[in-house]
PDB file of N, CA and C in Angstrom:
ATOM      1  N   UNK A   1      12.773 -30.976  13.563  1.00  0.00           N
ATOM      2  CA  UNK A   1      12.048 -30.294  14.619  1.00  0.00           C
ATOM      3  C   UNK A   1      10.686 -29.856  14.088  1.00  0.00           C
ATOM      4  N   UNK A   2       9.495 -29.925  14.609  1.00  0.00           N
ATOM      5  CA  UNK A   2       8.286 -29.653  14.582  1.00  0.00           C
ATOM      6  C   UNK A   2       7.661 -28.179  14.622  1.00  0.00           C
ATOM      7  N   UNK A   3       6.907 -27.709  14.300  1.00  0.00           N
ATOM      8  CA  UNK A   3       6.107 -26.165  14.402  1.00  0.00           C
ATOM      9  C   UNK A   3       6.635 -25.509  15.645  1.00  0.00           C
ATOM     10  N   UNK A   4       6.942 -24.091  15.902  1.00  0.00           N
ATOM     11  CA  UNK A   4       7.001 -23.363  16.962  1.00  0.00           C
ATOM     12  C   UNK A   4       5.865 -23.467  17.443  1.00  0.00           C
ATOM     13  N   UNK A   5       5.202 -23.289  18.691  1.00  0.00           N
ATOM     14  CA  UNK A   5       3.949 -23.077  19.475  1.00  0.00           C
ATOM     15  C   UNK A   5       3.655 -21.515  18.693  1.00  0.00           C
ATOM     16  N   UNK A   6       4.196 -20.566  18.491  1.00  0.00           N
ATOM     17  CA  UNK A   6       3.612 -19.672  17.583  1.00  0.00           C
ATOM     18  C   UNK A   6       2.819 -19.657  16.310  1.00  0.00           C
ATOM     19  N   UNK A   7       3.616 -20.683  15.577  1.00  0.00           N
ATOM     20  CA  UNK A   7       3.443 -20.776  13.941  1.00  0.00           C
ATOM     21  C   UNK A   7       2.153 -22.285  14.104  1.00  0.00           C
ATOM     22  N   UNK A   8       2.038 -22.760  15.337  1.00  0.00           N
ATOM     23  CA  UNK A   8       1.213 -24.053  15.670  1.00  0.00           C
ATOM     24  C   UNK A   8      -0.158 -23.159  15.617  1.00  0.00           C
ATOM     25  N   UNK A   9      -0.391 -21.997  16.819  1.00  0.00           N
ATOM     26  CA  UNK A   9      -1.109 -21.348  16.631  1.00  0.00           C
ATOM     27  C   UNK A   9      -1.557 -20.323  15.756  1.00  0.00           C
ATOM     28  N   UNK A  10      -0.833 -19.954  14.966  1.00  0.00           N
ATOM     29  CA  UNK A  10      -1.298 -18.994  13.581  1.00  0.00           C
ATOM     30  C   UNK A  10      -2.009 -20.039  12.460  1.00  0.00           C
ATOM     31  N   UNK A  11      -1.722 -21.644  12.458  1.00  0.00           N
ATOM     32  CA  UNK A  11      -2.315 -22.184  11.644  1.00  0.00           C
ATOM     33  C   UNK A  11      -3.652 -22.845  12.458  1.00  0.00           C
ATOM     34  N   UNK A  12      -3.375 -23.180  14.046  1.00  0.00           N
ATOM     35  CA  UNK A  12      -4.910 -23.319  14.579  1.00  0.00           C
ATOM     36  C   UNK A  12      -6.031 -22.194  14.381  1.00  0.00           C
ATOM     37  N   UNK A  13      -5.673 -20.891  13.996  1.00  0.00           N
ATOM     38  CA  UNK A  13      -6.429 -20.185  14.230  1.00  0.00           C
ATOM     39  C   UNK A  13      -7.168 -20.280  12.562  1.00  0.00           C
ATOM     40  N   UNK A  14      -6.432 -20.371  11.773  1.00  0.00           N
ATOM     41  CA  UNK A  14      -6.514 -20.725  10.633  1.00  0.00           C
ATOM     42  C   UNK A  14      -7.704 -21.266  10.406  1.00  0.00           C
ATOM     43  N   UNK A  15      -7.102 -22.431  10.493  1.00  0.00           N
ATOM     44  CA  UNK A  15      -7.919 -23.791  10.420  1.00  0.00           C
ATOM     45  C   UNK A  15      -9.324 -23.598  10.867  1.00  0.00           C
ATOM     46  N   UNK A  16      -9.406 -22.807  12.438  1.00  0.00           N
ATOM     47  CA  UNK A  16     -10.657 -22.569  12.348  1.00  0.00           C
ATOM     48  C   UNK A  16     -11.570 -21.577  12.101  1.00  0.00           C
ATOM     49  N   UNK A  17     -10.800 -20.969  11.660  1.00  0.00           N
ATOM     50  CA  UNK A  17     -11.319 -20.099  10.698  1.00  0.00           C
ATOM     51  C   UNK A  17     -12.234 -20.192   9.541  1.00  0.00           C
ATOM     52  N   UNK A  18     -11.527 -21.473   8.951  1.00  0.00           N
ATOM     53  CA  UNK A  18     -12.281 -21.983   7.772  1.00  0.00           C
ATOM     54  C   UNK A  18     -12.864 -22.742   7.767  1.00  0.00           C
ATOM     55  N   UNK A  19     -12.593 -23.128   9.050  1.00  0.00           N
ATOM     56  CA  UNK A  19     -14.003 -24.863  10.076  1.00  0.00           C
ATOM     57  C   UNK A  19     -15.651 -23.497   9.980  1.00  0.00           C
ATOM     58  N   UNK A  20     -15.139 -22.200  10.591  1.00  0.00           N
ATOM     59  CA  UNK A  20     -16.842 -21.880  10.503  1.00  0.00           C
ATOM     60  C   UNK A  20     -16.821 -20.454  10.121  1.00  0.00           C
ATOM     61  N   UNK A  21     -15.886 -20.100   9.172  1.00  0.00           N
ATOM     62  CA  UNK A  21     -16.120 -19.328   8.251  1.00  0.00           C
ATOM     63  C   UNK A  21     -15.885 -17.521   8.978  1.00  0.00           C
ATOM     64  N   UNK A  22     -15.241 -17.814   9.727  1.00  0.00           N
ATOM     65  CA  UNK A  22     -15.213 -16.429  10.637  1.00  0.00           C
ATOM     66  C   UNK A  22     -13.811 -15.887   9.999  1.00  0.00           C
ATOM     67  N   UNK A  23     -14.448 -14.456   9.558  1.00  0.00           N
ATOM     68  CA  UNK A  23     -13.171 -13.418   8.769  1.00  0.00           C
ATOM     69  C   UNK A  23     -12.160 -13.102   9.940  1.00  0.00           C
ATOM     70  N   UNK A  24     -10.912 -12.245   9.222  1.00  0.00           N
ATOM     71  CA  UNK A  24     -10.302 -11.491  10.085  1.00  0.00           C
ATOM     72  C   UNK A  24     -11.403 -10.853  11.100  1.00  0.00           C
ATOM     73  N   UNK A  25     -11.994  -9.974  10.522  1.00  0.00           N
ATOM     74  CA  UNK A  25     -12.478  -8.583  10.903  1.00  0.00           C
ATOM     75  C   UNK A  25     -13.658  -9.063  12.019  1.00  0.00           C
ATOM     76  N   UNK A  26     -14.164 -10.629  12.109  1.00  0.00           N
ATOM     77  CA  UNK A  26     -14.832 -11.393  12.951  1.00  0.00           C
ATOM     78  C   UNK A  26     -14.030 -11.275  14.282  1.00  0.00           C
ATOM     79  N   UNK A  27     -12.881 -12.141  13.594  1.00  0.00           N
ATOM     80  CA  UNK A  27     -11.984 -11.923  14.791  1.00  0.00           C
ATOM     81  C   UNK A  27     -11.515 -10.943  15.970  1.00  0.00           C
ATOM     82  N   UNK A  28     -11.300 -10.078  15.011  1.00  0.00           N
ATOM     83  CA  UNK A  28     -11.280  -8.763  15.005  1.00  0.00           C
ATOM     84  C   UNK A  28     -12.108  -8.345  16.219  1.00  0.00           C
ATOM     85  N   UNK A  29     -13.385  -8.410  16.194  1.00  0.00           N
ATOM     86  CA  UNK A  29     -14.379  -7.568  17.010  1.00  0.00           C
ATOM     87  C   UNK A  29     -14.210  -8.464  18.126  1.00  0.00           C
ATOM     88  N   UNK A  30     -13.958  -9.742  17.856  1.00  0.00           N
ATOM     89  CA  UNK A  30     -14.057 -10.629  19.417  1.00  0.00           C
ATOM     90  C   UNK A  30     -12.894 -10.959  20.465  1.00  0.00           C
ATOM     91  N   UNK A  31     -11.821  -9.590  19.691  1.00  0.00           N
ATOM     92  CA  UNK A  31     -10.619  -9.815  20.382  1.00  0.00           C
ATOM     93  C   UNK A  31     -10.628  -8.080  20.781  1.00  0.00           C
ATOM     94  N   UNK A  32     -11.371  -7.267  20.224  1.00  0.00           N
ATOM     95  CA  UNK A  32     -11.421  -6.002  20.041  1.00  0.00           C
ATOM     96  C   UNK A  32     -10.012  -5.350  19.900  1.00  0.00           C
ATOM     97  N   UNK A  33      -9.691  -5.777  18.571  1.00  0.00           N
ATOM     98  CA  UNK A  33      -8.612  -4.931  17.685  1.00  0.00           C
ATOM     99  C   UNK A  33      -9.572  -4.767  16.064  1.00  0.00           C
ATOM    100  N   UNK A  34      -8.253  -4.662  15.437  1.00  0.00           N
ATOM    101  CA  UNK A  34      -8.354  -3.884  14.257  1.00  0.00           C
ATOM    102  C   UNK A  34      -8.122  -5.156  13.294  1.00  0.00           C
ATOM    103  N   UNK A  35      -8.770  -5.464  11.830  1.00  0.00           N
ATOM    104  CA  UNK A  35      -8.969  -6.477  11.352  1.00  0.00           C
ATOM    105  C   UNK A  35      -7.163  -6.186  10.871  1.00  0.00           C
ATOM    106  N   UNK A  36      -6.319  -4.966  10.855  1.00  0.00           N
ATOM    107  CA  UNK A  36      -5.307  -4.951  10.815  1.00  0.00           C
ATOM    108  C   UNK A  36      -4.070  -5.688  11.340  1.00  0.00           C
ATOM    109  N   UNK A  37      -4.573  -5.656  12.887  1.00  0.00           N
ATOM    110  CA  UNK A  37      -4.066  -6.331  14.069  1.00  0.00           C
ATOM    111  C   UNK A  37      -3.921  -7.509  13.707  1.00  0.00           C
ATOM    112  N   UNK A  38      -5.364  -8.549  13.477  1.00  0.00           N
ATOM    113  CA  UNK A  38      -5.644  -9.790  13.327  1.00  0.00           C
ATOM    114  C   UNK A  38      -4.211  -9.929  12.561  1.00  0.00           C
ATOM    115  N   UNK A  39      -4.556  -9.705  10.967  1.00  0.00           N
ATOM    116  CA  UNK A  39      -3.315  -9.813   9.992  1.00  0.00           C
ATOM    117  C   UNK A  39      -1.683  -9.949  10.476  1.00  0.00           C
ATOM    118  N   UNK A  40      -2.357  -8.797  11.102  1.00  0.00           N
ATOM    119  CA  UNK A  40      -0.121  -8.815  11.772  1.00  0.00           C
ATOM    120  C   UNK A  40       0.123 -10.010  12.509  1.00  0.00           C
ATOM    121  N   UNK A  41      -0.840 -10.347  13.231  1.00  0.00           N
ATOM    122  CA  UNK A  41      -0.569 -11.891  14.197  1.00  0.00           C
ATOM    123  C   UNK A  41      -0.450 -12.897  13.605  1.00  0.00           C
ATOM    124  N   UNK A  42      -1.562 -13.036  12.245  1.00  0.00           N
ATOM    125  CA  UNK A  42      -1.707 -14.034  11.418  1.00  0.00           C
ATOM    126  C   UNK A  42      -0.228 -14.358  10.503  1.00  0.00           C
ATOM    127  N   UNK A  43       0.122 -13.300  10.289  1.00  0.00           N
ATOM    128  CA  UNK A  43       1.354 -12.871   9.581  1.00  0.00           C
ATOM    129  C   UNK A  43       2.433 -13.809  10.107  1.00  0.00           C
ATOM    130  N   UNK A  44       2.550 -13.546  11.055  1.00  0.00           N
ATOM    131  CA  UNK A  44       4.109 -13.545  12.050  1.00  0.00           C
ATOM    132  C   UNK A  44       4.878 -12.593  12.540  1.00  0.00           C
ATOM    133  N   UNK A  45       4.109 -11.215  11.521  1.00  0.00           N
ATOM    134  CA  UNK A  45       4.689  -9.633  11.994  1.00  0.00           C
ATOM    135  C   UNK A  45       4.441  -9.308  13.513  1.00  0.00           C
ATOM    136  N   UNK A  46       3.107 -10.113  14.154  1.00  0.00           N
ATOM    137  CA  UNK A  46       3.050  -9.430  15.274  1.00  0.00           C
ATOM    138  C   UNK A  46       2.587 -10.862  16.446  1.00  0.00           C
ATOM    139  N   UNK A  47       2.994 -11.165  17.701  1.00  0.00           N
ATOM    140  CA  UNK A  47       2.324 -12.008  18.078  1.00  0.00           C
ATOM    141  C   UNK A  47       1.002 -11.780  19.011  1.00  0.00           C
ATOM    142  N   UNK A  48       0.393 -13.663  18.796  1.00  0.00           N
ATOM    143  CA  UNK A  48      -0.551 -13.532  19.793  1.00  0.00           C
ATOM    144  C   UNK A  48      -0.230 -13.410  21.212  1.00  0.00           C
ATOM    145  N   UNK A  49      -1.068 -12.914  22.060  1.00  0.00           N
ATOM    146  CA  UNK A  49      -0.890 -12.746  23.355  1.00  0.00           C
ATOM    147  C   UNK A  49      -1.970 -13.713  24.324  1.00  0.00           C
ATOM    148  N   UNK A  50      -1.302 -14.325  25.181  1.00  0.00           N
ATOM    149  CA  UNK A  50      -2.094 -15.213  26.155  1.00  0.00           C
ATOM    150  C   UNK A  50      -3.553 -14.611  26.216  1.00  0.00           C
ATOM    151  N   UNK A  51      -3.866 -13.444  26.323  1.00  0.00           N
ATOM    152  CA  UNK A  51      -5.327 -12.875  26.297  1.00  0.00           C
ATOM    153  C   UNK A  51      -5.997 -13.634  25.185  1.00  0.00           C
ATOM    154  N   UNK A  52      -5.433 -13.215  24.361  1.00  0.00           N
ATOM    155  CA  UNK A  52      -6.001 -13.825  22.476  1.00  0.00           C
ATOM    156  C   UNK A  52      -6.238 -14.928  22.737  1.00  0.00           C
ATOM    157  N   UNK A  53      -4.978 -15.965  23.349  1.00  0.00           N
ATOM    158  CA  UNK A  53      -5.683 -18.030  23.151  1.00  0.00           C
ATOM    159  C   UNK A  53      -6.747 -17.735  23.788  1.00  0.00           C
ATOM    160  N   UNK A  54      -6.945 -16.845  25.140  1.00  0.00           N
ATOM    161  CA  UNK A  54      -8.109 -17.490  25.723  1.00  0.00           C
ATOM    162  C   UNK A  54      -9.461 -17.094  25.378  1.00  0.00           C
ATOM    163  N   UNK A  55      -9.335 -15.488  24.818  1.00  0.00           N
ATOM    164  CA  UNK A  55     -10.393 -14.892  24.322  1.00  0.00           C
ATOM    165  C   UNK A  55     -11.135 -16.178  22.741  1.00  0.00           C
ATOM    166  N   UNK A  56      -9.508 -16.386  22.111  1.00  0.00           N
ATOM    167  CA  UNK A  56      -9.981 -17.244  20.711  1.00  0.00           C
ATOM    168  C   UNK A  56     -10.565 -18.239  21.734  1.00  0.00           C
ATOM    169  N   UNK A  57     -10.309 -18.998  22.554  1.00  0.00           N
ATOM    170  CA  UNK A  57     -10.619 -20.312  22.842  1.00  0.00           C
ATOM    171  C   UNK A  57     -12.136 -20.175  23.003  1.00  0.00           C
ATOM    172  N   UNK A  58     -12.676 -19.006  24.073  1.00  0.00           N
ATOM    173  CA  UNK A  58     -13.580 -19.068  24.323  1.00  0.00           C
ATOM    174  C   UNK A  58     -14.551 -19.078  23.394  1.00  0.00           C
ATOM    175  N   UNK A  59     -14.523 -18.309  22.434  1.00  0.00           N
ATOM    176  CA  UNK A  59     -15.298 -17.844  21.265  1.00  0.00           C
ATOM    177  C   UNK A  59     -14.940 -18.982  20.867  1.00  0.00           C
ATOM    178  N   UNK A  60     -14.365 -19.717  20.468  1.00  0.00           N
ATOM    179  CA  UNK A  60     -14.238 -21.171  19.537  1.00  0.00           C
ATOM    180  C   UNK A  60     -14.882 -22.216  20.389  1.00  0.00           C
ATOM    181  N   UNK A  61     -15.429 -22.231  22.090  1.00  0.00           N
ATOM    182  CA  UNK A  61     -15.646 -23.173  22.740  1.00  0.00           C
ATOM    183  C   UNK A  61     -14.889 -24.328  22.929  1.00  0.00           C
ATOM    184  N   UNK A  62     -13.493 -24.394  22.710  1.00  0.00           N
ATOM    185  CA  UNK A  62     -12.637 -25.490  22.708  1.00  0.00           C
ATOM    186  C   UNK A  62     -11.881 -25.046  24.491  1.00  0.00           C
ATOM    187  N   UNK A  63     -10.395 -25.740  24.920  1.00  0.00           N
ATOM    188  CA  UNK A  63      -9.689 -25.530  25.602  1.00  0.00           C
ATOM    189  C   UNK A  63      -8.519 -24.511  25.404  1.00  0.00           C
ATOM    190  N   UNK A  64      -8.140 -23.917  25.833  1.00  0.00           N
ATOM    191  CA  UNK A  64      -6.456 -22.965  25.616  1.00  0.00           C
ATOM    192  C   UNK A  64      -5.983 -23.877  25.462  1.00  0.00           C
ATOM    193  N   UNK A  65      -5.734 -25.051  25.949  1.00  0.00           N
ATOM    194  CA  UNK A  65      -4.953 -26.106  25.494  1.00  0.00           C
ATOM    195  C   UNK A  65      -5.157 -26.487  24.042  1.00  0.00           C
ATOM    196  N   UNK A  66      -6.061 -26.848  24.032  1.00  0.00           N
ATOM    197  CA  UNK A  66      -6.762 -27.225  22.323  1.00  0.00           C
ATOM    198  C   UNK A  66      -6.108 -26.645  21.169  1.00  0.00           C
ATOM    199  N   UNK A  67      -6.484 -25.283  21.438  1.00  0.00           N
ATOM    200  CA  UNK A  67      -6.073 -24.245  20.448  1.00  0.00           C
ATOM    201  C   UNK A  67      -4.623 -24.312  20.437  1.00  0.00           C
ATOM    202  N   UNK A  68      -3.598 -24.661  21.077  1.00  0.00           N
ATOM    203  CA  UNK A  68      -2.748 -24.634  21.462  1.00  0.00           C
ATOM    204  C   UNK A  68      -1.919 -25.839  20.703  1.00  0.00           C
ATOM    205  N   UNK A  69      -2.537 -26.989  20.766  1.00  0.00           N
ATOM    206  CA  UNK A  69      -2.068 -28.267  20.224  1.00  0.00           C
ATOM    207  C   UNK A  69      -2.260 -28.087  18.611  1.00  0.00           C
ATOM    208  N   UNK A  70      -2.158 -27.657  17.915  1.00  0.00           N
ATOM    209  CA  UNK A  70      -2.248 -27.070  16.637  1.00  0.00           C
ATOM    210  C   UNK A  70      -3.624 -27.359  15.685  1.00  0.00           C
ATOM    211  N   UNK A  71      -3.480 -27.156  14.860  1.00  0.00           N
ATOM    212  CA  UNK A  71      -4.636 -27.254  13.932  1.00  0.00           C
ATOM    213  C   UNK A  71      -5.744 -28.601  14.287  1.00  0.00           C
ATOM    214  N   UNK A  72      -5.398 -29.254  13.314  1.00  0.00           N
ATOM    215  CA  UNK A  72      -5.729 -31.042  14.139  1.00  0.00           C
ATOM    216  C   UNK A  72      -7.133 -31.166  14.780  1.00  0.00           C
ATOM    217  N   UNK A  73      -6.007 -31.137  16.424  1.00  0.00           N
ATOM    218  CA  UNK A  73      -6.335 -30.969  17.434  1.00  0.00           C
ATOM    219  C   UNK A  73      -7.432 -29.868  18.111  1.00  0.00           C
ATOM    220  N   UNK A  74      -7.478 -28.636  17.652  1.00  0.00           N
ATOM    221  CA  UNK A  74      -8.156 -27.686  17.317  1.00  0.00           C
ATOM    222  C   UNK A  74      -9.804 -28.188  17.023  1.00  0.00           C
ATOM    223  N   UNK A  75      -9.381 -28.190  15.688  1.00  0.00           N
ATOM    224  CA  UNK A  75     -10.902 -28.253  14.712  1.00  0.00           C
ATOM    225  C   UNK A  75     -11.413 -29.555  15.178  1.00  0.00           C
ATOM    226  N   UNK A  76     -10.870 -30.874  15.833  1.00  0.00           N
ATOM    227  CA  UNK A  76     -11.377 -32.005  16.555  1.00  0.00           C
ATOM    228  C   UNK A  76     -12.433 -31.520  17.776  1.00  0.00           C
ATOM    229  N   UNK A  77     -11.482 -30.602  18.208  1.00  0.00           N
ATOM    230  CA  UNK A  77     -12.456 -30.153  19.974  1.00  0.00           C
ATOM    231  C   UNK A  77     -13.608 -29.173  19.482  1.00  0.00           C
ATOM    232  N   UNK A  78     -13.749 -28.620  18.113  1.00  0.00           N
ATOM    233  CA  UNK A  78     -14.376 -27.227  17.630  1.00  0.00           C
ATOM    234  C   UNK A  78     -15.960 -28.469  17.717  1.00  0.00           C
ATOM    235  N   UNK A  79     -17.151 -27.558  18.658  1.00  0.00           N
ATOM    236  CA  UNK A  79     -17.963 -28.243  18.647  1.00  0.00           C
ATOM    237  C   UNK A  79     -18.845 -28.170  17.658  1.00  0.00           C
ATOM    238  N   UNK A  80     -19.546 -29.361  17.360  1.00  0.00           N
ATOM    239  CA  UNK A  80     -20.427 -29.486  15.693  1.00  0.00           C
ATOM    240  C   UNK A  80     -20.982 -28.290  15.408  1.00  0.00           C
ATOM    241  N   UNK A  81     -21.812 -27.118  16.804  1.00  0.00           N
ATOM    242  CA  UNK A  81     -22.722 -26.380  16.444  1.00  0.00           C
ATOM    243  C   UNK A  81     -22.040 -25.269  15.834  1.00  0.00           C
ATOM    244  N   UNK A  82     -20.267 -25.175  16.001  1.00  0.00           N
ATOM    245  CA  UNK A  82     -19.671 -24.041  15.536  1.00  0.00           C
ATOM    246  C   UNK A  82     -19.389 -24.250  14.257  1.00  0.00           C
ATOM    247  N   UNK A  83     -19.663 -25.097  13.506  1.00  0.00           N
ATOM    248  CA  UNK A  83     -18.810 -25.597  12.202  1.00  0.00           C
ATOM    249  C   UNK A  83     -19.742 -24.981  11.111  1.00  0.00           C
ATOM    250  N   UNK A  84     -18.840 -24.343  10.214  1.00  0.00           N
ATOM    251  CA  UNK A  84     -19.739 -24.004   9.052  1.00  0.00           C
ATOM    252  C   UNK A  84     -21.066 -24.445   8.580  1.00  0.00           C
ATOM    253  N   UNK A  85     -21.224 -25.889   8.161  1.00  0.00           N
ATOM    254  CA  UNK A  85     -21.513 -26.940   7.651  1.00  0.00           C
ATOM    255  C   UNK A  85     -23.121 -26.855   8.830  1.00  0.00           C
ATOM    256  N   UNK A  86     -23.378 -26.221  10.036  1.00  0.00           N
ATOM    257  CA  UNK A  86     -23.917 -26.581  10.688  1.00  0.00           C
ATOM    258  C   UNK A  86     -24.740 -25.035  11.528  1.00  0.00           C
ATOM    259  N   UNK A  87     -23.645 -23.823  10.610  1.00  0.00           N
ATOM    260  CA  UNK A  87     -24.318 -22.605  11.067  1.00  0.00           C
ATOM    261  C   UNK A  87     -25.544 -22.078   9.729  1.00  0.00           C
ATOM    262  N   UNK A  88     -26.818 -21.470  10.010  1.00  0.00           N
ATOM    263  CA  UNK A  88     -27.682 -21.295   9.578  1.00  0.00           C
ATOM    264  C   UNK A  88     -27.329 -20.959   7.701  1.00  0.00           C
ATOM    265  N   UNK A  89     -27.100 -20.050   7.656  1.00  0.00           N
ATOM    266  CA  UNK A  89     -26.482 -19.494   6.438  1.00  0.00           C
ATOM    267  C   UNK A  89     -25.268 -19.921   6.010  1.00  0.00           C
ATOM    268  N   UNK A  90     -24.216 -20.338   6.930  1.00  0.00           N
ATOM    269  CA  UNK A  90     -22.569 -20.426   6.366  1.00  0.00           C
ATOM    270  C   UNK A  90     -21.796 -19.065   6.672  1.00  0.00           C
ATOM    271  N   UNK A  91     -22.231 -18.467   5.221  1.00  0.00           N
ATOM    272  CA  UNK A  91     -21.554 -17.546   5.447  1.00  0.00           C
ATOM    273  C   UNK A  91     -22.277 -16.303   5.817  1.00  0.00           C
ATOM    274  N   UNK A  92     -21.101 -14.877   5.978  1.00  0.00           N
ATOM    275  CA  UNK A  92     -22.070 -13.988   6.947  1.00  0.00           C
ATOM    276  C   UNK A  92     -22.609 -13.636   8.071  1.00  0.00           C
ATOM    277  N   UNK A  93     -22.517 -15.059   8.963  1.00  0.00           N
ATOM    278  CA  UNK A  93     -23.155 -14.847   9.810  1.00  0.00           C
ATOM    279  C   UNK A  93     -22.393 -14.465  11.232  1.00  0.00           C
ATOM    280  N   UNK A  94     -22.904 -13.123  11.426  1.00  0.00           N
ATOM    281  CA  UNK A  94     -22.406 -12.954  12.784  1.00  0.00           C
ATOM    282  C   UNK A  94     -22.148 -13.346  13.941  1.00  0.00           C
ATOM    283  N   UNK A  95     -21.554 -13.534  14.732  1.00  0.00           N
ATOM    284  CA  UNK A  95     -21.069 -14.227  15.767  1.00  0.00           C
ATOM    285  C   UNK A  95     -20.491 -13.360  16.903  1.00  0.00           C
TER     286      UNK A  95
END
């Protein structure tokens, strides 16, 4: 049997995470919790909530679906201008 849709999304979020370099505490502000929060979701201690795919989606510019289809699939739809490799500085940079 394959990834839970939970554990699919704790590693999409992952993944793009490190596609353009955005911390917890990034996250954090664009979901408006606590870089604590982030962790617990990331964890498995706490889950994401349908608000979160869509809030992440938006901020990632992909589909709820996207984000949804796991990693992969994810960082495929993540558009060029969001990708590390392609933001001014890399790292640091606010969003």
């Amino acid at each position: 049997m394959g990834l839970s849709l939970e554990e699919s999304l704790r590693l999409s979020v992952a993944a793009l995470m490190q596609a353009t370099g955005d911390s917890q505490r990034v996250i954090a502000g664009v979901l408006g919790l606590t870089q604590t929060q982030v962790s617990r979701r990331q964890s498995g201690a706490t889950s994401w909530t349908l608000r979160d795919v869509d809030v992440l989606a938006g901020h990632y510019g992909i589909a709820a679906l996207d984000l949804l289809a796991g990693p992969t699939r994810a960082c495929e739809m993540l558009p060029a201008a969001r990708r590390r490799t392609a933001n001014a500085a890399g790292k640091g940079v606010a969003r």
